[in-house]
N, C-alpha and C. Protein backbone atom coordinates (compact mmCIF):
# COMPACT_ATOMS: atom_id res chain seq x y z
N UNK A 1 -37.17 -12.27 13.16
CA UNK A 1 -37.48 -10.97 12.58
C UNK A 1 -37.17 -11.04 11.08
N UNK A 2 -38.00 -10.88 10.18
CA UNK A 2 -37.32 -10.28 9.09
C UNK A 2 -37.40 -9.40 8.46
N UNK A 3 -36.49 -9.16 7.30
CA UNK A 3 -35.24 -8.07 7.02
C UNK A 3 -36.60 -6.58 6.68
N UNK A 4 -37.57 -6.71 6.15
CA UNK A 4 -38.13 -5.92 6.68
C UNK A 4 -38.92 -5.00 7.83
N UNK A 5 -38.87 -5.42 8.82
CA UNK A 5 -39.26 -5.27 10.27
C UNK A 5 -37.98 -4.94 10.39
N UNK A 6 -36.85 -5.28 10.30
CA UNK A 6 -35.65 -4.86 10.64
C UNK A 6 -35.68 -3.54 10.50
N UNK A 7 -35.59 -3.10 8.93
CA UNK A 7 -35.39 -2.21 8.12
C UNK A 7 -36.53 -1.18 8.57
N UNK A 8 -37.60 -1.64 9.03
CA UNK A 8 -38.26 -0.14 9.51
C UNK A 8 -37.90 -0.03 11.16
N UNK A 9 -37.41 -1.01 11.91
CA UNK A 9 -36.71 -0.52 13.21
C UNK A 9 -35.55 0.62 13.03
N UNK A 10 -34.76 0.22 11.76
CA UNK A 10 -33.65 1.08 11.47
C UNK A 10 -34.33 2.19 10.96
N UNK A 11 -35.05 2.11 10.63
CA UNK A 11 -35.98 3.76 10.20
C UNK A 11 -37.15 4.33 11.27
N UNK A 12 -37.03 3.80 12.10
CA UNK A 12 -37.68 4.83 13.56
C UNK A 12 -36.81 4.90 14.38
N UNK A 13 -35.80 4.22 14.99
CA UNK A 13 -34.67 4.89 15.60
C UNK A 13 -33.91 5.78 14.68
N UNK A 14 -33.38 5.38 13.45
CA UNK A 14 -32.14 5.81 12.80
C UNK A 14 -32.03 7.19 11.79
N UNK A 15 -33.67 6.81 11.17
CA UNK A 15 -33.68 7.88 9.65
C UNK A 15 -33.94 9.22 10.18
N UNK A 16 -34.10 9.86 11.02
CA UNK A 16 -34.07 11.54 11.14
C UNK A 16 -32.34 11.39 10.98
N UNK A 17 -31.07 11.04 11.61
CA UNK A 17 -30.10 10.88 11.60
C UNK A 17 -29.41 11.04 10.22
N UNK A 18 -29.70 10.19 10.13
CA UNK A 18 -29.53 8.65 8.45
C UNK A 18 -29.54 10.22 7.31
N UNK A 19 -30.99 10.88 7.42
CA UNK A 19 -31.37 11.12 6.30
C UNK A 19 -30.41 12.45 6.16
N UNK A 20 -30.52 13.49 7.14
CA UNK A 20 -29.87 14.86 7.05
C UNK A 20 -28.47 14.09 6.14
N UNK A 21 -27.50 13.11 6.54
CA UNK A 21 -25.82 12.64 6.16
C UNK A 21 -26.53 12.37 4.95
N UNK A 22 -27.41 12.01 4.17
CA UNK A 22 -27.87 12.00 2.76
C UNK A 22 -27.31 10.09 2.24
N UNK A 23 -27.51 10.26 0.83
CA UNK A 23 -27.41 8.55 0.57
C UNK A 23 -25.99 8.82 0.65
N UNK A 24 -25.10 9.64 -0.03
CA UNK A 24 -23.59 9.21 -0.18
C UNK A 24 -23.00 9.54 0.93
N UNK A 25 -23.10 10.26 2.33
CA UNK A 25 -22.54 9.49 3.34
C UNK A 25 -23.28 8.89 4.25
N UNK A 26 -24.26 8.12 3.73
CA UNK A 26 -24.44 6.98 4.77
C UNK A 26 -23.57 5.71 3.55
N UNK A 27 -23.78 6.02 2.61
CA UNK A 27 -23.08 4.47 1.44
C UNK A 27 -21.45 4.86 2.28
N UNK A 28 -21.23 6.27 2.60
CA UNK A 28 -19.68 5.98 3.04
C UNK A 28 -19.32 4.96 4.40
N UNK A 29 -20.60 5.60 5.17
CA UNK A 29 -20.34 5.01 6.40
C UNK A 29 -20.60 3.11 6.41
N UNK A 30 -21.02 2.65 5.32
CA UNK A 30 -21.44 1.52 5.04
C UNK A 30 -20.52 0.88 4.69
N UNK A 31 -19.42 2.02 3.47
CA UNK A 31 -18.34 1.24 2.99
C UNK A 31 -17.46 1.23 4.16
N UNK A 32 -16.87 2.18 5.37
CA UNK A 32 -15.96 2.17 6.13
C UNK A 32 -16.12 0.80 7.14
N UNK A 33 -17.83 0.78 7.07
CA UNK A 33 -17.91 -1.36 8.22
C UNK A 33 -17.58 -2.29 7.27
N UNK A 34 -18.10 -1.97 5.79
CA UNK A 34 -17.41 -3.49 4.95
C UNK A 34 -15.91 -3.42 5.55
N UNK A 35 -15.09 -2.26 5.63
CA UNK A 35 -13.86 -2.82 5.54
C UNK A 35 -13.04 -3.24 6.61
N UNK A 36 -13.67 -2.66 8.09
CA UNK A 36 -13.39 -3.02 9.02
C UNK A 36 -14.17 -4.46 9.17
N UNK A 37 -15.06 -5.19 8.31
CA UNK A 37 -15.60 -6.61 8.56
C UNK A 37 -14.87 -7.19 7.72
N UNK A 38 -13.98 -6.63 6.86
CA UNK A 38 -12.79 -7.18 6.08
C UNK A 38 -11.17 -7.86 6.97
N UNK A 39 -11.16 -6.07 8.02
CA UNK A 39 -10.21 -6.30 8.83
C UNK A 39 -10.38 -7.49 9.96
N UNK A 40 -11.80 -7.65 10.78
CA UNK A 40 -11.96 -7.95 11.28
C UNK A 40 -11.58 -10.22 10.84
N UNK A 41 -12.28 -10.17 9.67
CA UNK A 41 -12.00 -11.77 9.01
C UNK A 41 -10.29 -11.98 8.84
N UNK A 42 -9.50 -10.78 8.31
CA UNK A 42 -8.32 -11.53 7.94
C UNK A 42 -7.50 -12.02 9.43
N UNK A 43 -7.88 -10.91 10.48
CA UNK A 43 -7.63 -11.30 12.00
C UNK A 43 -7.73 -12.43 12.42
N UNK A 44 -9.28 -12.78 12.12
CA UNK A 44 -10.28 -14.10 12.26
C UNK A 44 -10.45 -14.08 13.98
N UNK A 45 -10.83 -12.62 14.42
CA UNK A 45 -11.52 -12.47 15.59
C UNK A 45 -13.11 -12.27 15.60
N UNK A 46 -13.67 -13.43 15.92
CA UNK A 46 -14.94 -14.04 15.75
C UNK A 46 -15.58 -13.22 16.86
N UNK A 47 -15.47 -12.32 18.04
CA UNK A 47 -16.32 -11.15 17.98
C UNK A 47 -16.48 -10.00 17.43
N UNK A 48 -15.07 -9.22 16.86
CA UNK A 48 -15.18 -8.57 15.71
C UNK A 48 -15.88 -8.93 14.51
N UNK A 49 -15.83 -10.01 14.64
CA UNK A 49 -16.68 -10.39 13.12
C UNK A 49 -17.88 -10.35 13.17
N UNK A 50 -18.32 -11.13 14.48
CA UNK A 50 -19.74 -11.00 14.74
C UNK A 50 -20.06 -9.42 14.55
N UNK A 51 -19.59 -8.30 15.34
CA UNK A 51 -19.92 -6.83 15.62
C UNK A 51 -19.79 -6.32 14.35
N UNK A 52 -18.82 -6.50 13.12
CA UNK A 52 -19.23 -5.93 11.80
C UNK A 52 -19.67 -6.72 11.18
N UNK A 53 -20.36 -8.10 11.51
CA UNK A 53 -21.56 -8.05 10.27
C UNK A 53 -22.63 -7.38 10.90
N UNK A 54 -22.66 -7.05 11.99
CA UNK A 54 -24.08 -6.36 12.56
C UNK A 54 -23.65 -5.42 12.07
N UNK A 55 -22.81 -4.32 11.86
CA UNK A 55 -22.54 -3.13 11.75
C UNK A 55 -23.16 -2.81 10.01
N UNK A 56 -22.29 -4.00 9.74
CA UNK A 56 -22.44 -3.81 7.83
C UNK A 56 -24.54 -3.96 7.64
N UNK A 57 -25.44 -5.10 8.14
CA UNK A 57 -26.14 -4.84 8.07
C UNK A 57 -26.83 -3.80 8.33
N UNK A 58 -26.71 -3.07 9.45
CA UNK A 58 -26.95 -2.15 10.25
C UNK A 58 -27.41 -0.99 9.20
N UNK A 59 -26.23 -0.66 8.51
CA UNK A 59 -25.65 0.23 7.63
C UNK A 59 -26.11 0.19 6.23
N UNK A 60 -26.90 -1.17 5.98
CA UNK A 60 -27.17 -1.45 4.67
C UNK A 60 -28.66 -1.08 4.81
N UNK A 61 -29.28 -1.48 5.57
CA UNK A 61 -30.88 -1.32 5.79
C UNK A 61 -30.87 0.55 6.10
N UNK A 62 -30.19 0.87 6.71
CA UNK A 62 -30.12 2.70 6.68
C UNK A 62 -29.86 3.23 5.44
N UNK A 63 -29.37 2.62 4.60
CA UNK A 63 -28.90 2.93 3.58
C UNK A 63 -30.70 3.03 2.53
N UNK A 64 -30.75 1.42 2.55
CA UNK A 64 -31.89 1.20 2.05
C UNK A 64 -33.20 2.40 2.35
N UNK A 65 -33.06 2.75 3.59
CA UNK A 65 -34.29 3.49 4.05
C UNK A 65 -33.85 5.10 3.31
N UNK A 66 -32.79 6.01 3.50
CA UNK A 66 -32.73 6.49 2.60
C UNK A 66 -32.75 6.88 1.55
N UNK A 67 -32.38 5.77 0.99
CA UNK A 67 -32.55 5.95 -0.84
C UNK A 67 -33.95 5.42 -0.95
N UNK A 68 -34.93 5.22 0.01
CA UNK A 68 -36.31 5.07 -0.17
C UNK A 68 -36.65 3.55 -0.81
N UNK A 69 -35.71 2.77 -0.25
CA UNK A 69 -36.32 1.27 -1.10
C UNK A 69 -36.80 0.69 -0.10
């Protein structure tokens, strides 16, 4: 898949959601997985890690679809 096909999956499930929370809290909810994929590395629990980089992408492409890029 790539990151565009992604990014419009995350915008037919996600953006009615996504959009009402506006760009600055979905960028919040984006910053709260960087840091739990922060917590998750200094642990170095490699399914946490796996689950927030999905999360952080997750969060970045919603992001993206919001702010309309």
């Amino acid at each position: 898949m790539h990151i565009r096909e992604f990014q419009e999956l995350m915008r037919r499930i996600y953006f009615h959601r996504d959009s009402k929370r506006g760009t600055e809290g979905t960028y919040n909810w984006l910053v709260d997985e960087v840091k739990e994929l922060g917590e998750a590395l200094k642990a170095g629990n490699k399914s946490a890690i796996s689950e927030e980089f999905a999360d952080v992408i997750a969060w970045l492409a919603s992001l993206a679809n919001v702010a309309e890029i």
